[in-house]
PDB file of N, CA and C in Angstrom:
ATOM      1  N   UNK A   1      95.258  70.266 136.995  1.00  0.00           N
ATOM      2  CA  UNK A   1      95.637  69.962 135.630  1.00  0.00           C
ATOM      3  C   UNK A   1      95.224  68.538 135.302  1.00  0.00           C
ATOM      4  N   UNK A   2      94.421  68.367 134.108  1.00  0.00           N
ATOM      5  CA  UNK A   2      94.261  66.953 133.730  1.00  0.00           C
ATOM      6  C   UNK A   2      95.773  66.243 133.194  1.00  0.00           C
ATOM      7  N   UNK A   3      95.219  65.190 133.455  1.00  0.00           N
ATOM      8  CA  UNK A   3      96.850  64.181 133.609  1.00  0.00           C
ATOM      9  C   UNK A   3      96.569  63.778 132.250  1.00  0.00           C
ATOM     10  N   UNK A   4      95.972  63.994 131.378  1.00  0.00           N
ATOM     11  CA  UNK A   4      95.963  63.198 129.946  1.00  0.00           C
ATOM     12  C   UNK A   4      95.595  64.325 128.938  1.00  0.00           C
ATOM     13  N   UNK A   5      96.352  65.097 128.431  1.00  0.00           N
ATOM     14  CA  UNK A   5      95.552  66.190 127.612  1.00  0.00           C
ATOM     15  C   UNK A   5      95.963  65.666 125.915  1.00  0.00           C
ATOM     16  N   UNK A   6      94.774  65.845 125.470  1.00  0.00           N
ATOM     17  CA  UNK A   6      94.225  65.800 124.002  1.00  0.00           C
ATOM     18  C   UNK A   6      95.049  66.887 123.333  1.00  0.00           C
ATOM     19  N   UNK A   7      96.244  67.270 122.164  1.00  0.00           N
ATOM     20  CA  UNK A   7      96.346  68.489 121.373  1.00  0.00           C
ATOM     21  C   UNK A   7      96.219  68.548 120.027  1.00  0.00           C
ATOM     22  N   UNK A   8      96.240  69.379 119.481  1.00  0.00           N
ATOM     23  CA  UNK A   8      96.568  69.476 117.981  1.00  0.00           C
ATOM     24  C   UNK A   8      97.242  70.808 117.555  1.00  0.00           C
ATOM     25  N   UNK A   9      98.435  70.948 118.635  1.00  0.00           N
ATOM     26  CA  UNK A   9      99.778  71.853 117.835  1.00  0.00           C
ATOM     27  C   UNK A   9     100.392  71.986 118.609  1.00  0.00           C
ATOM     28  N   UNK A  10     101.397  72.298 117.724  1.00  0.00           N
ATOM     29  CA  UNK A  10     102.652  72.221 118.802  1.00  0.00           C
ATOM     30  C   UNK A  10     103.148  73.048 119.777  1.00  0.00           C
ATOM     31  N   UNK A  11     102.388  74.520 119.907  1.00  0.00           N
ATOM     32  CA  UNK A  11     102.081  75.496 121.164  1.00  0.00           C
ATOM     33  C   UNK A  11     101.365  74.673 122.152  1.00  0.00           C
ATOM     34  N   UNK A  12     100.067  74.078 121.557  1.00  0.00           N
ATOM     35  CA  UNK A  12      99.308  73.468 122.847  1.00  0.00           C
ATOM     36  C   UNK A  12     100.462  71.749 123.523  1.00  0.00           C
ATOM     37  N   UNK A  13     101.253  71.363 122.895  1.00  0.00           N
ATOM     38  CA  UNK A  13     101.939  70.421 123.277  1.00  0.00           C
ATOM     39  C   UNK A  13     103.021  70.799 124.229  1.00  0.00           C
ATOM     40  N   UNK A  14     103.556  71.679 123.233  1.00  0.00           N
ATOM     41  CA  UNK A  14     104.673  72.528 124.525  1.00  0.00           C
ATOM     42  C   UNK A  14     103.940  73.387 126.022  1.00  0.00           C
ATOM     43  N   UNK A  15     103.059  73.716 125.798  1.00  0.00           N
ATOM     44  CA  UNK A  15     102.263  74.598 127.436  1.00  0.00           C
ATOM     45  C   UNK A  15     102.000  73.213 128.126  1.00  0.00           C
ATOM     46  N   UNK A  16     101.579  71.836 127.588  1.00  0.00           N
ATOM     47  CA  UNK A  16     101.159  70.684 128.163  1.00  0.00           C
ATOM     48  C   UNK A  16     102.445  70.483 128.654  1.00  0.00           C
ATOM     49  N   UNK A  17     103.627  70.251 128.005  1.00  0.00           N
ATOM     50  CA  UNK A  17     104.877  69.776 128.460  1.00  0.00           C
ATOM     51  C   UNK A  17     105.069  70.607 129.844  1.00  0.00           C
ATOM     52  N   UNK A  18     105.157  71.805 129.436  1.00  0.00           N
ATOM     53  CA  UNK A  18     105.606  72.627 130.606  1.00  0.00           C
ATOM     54  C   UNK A  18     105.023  72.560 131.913  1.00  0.00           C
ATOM     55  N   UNK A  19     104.220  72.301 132.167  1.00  0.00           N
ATOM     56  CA  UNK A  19     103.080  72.038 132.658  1.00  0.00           C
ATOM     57  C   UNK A  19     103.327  70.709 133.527  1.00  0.00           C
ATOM     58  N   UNK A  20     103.566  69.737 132.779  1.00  0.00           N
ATOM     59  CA  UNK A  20     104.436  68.543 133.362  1.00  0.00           C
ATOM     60  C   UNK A  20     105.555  68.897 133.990  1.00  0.00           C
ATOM     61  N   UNK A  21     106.822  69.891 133.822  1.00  0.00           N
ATOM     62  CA  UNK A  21     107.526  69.963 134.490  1.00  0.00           C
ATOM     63  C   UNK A  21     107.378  70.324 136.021  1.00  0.00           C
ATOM     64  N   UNK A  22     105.740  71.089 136.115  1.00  0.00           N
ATOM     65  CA  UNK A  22     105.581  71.346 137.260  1.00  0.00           C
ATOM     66  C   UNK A  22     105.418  70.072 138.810  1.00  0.00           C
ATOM     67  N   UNK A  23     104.704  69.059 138.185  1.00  0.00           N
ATOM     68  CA  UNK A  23     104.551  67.815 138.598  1.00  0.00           C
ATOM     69  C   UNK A  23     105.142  67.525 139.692  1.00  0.00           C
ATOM     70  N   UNK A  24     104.942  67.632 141.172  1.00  0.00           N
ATOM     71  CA  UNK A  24     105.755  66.923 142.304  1.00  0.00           C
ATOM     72  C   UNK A  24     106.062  65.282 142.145  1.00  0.00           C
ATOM     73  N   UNK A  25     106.726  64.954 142.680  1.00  0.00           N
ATOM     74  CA  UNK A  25     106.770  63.349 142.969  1.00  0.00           C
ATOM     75  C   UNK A  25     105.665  63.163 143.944  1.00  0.00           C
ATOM     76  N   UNK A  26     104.773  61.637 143.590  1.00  0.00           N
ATOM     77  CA  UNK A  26     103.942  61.458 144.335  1.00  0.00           C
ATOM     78  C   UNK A  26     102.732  62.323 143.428  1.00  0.00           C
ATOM     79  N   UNK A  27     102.617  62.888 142.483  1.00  0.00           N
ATOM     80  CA  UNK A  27     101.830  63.643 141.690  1.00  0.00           C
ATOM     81  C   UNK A  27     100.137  62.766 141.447  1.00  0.00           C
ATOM     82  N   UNK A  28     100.936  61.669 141.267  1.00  0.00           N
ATOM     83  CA  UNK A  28      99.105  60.701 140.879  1.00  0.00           C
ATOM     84  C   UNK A  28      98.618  60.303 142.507  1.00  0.00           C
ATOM     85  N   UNK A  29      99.551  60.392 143.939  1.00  0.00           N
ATOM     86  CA  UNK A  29      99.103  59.672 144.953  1.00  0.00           C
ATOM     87  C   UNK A  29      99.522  58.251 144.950  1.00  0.00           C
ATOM     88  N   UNK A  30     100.122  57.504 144.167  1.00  0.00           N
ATOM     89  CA  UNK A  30     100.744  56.290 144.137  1.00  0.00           C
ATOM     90  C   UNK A  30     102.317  55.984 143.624  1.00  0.00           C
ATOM     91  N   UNK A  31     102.902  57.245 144.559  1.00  0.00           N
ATOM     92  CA  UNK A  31     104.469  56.994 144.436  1.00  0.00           C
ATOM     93  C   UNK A  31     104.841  57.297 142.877  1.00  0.00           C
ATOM     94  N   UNK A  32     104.273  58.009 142.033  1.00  0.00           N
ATOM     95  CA  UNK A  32     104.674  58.659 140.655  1.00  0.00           C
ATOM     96  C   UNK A  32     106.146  59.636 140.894  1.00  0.00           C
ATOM     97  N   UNK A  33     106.993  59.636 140.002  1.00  0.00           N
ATOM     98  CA  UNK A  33     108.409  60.295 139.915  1.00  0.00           C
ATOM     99  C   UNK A  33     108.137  61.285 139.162  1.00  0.00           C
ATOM    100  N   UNK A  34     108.876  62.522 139.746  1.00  0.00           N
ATOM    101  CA  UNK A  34     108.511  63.925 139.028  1.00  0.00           C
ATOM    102  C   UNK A  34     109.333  63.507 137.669  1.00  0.00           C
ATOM    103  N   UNK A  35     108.555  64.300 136.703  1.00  0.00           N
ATOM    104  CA  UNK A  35     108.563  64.231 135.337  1.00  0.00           C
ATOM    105  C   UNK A  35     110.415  65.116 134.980  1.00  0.00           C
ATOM    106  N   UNK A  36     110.846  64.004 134.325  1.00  0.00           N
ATOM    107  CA  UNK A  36     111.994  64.401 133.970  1.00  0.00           C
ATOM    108  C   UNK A  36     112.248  65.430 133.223  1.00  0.00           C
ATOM    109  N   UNK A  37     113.082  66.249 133.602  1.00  0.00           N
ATOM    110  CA  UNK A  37     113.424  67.474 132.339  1.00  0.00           C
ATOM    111  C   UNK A  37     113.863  66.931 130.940  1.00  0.00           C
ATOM    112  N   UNK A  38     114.991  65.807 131.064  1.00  0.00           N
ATOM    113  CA  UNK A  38     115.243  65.184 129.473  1.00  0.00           C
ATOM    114  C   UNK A  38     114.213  64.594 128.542  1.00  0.00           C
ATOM    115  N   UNK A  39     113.026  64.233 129.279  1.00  0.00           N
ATOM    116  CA  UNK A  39     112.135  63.728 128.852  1.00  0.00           C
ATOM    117  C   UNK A  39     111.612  64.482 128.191  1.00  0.00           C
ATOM    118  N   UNK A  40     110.565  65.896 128.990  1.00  0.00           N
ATOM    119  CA  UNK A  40     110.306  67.125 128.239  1.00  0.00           C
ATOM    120  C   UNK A  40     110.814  67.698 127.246  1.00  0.00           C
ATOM    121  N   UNK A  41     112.587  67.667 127.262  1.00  0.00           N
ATOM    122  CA  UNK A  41     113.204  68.359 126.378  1.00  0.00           C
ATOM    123  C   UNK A  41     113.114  67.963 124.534  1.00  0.00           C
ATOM    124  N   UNK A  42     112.939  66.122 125.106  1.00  0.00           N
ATOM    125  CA  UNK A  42     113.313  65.042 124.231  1.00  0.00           C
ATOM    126  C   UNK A  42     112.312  65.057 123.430  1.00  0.00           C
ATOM    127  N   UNK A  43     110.876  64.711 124.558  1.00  0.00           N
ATOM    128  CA  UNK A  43     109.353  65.542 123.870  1.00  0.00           C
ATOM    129  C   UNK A  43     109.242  66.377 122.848  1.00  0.00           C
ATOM    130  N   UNK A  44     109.798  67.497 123.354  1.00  0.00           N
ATOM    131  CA  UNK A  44     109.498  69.084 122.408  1.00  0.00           C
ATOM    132  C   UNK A  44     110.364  68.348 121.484  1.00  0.00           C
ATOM    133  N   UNK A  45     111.489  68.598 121.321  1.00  0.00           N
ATOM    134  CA  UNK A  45     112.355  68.215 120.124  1.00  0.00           C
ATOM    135  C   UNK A  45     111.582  67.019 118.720  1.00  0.00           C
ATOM    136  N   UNK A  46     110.937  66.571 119.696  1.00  0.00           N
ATOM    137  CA  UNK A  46     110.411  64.938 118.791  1.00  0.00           C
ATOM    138  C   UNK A  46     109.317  65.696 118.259  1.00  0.00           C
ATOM    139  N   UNK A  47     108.035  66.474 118.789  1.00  0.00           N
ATOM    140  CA  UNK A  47     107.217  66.976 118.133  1.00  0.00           C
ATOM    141  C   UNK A  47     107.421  67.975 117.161  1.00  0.00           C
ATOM    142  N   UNK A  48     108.313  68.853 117.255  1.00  0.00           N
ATOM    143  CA  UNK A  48     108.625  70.090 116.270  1.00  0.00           C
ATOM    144  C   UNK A  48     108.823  69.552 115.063  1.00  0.00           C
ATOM    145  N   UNK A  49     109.455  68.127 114.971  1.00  0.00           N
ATOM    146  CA  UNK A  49     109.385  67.775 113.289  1.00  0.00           C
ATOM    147  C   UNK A  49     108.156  67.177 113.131  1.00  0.00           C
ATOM    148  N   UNK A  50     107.886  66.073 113.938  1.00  0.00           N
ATOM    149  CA  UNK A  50     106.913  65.750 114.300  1.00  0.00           C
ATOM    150  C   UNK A  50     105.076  66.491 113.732  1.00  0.00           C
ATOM    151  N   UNK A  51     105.408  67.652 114.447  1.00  0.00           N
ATOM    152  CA  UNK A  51     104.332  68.736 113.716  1.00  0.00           C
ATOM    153  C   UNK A  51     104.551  69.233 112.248  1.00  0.00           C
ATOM    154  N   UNK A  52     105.699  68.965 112.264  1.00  0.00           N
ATOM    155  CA  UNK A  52     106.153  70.133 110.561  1.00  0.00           C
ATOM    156  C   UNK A  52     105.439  69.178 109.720  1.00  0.00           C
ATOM    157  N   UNK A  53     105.916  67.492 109.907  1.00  0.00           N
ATOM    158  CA  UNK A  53     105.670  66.529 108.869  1.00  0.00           C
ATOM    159  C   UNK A  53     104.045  66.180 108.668  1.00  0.00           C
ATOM    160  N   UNK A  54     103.119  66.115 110.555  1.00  0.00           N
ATOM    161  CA  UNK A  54     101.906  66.142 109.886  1.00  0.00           C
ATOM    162  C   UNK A  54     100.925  67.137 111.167  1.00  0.00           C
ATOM    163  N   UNK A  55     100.968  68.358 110.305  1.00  0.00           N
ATOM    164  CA  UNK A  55     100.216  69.751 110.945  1.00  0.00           C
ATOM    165  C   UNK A  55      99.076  69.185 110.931  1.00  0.00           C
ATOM    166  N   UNK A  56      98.562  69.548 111.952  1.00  0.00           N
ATOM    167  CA  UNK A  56      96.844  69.645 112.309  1.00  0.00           C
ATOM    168  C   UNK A  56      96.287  68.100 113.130  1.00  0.00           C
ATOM    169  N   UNK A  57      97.152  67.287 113.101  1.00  0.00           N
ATOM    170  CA  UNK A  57      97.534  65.718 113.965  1.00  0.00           C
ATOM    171  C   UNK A  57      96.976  66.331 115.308  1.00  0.00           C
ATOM    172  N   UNK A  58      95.612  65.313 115.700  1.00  0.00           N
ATOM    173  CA  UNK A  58      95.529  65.431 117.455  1.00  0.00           C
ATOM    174  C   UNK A  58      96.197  64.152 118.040  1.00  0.00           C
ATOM    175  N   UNK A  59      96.886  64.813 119.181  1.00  0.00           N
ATOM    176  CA  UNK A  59      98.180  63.533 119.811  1.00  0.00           C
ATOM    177  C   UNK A  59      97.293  64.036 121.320  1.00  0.00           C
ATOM    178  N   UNK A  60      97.720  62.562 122.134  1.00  0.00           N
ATOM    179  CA  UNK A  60      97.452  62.749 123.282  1.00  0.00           C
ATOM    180  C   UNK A  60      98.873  62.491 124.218  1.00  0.00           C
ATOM    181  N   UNK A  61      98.773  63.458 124.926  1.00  0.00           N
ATOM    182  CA  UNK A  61     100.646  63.388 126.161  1.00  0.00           C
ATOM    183  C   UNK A  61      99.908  63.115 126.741  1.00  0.00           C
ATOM    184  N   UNK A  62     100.516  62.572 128.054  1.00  0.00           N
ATOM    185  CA  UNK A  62     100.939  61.838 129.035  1.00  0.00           C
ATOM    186  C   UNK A  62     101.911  61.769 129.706  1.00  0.00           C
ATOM    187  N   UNK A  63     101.611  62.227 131.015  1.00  0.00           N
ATOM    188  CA  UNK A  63     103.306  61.949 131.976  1.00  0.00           C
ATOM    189  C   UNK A  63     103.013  60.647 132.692  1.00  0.00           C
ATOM    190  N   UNK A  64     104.042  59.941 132.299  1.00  0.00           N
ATOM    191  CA  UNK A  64     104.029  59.080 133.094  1.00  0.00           C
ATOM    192  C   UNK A  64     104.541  58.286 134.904  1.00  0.00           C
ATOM    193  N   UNK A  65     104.125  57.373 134.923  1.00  0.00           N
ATOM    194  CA  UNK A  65     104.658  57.507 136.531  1.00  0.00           C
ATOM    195  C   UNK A  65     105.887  57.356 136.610  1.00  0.00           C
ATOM    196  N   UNK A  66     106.766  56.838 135.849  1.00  0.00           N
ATOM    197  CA  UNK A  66     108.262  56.644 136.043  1.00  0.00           C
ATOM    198  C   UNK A  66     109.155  58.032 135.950  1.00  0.00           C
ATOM    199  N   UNK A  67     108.025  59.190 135.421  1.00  0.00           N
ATOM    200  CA  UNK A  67     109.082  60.544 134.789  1.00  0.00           C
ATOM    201  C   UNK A  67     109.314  60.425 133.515  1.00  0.00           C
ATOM    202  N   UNK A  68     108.738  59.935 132.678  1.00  0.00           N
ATOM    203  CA  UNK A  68     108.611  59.937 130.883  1.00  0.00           C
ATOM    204  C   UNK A  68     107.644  60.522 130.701  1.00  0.00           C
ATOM    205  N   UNK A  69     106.902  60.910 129.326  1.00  0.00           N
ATOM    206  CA  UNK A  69     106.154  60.750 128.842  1.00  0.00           C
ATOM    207  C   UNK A  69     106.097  60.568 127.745  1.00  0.00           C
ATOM    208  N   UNK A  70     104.490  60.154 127.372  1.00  0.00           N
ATOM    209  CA  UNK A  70     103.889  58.974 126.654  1.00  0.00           C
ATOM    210  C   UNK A  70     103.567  60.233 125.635  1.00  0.00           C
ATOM    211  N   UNK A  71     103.602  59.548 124.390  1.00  0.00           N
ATOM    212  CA  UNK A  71     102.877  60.934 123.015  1.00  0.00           C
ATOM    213  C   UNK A  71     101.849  59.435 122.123  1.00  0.00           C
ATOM    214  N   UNK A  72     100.977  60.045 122.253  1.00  0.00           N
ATOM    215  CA  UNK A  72      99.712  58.704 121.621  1.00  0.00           C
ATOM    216  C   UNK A  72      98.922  59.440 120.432  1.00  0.00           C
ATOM    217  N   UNK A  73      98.714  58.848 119.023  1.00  0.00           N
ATOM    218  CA  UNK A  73      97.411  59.501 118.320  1.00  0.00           C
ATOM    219  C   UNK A  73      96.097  59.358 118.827  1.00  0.00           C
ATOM    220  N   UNK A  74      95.482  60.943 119.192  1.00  0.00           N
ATOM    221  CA  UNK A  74      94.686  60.770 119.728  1.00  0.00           C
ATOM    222  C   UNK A  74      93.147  59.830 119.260  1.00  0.00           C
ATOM    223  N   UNK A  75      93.531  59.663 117.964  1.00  0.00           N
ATOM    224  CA  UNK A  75      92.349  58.974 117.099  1.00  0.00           C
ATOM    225  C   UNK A  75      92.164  57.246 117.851  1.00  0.00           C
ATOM    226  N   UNK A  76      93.615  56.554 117.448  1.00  0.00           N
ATOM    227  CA  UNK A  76      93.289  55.281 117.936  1.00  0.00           C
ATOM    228  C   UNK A  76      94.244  54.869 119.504  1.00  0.00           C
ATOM    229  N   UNK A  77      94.723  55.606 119.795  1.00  0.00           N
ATOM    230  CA  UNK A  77      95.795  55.646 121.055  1.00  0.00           C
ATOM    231  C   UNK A  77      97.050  55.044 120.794  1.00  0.00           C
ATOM    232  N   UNK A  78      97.412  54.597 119.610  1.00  0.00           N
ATOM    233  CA  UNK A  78      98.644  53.609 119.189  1.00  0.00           C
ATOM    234  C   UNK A  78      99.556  54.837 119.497  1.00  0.00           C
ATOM    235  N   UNK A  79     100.795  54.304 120.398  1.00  0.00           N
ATOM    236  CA  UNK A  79     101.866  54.989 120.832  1.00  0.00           C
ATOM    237  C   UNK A  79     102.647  55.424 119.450  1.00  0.00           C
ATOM    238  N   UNK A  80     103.352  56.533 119.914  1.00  0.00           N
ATOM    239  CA  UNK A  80     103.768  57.282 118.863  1.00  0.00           C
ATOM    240  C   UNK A  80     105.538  57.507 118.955  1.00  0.00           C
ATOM    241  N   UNK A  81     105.144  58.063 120.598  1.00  0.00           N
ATOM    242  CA  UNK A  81     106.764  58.228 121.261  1.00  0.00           C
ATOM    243  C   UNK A  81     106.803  57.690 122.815  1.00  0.00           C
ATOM    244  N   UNK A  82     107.419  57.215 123.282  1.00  0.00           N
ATOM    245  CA  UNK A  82     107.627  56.915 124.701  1.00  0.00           C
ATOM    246  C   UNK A  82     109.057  57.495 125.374  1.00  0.00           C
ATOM    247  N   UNK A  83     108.550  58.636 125.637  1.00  0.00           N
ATOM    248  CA  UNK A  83     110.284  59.394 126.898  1.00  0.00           C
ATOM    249  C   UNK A  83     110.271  58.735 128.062  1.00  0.00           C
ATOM    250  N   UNK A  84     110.995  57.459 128.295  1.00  0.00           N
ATOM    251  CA  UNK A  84     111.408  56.681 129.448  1.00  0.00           C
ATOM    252  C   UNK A  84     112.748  57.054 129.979  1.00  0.00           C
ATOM    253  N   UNK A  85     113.023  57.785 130.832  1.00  0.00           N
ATOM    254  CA  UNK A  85     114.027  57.676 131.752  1.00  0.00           C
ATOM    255  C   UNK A  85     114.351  56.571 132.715  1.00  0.00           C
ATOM    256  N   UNK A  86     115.789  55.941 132.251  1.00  0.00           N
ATOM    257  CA  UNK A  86     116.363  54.401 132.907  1.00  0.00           C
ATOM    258  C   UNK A  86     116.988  54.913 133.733  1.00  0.00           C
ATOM    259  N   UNK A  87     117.520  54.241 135.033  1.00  0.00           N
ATOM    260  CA  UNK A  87     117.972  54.515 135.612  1.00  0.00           C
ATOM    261  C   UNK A  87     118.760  55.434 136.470  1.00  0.00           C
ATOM    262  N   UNK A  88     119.628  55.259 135.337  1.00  0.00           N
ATOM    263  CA  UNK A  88     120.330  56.911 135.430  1.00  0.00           C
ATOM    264  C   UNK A  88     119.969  57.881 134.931  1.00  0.00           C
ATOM    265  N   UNK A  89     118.434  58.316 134.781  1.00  0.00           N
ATOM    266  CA  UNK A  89     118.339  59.633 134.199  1.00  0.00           C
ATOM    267  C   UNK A  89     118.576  59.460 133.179  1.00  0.00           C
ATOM    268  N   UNK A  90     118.574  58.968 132.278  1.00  0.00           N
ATOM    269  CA  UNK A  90     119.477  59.386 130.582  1.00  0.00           C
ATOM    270  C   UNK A  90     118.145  58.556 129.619  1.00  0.00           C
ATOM    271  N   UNK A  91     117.260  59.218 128.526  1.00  0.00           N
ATOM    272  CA  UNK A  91     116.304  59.138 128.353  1.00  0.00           C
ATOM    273  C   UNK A  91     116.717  57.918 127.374  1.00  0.00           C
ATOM    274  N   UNK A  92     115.472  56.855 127.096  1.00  0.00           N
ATOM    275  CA  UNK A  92     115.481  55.662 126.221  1.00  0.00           C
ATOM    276  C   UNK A  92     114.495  55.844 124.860  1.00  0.00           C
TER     277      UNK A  92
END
């Protein structure tokens, strides 16, 4: 699975998400943390309006090494959403 996928809807965002959940720890080879479920959850939730407000938007995900992920426009890469899990698990 490529670690950076390009989408433009919110089926192809959610199969990407899911997809991330599969993710072992250690996933990149440099001590990466399996991808949090709140993160994913937090993800989907953020895109579904997300998509309603602007359909046909290419975003680029990203899991990141901490167990977040990253949601970027894929046009200029300016961050969009960041799912960071602190410490305790509980998403920022």
């Amino acid at each position: 699975m490529r670690r950076r996928s390009r989408v433009n809807s919110l089926k192809q965002a959610q199969n990407i998400l899911g997809l991330f959940l599969k993710l072992p720890d250690n996933w990149n080879s440099y001590g990466a943390a399996a991808i949090n479920p709140s993160a994913v959850r937090e993800a989907n939730i953020f895109l579904r309006g997300y998509y309603e407000d602007n359909p046909g938007i290419k975003l680029t995900i990203v899991p990141t090494n901490k167990g977040g992920v990253l949601i970027t426009d894929a046009s200029d890469e300016k961050t969009i959403a960041d799912f960071r899990p602190d410490k305790d698990g509980e998403i920022t």
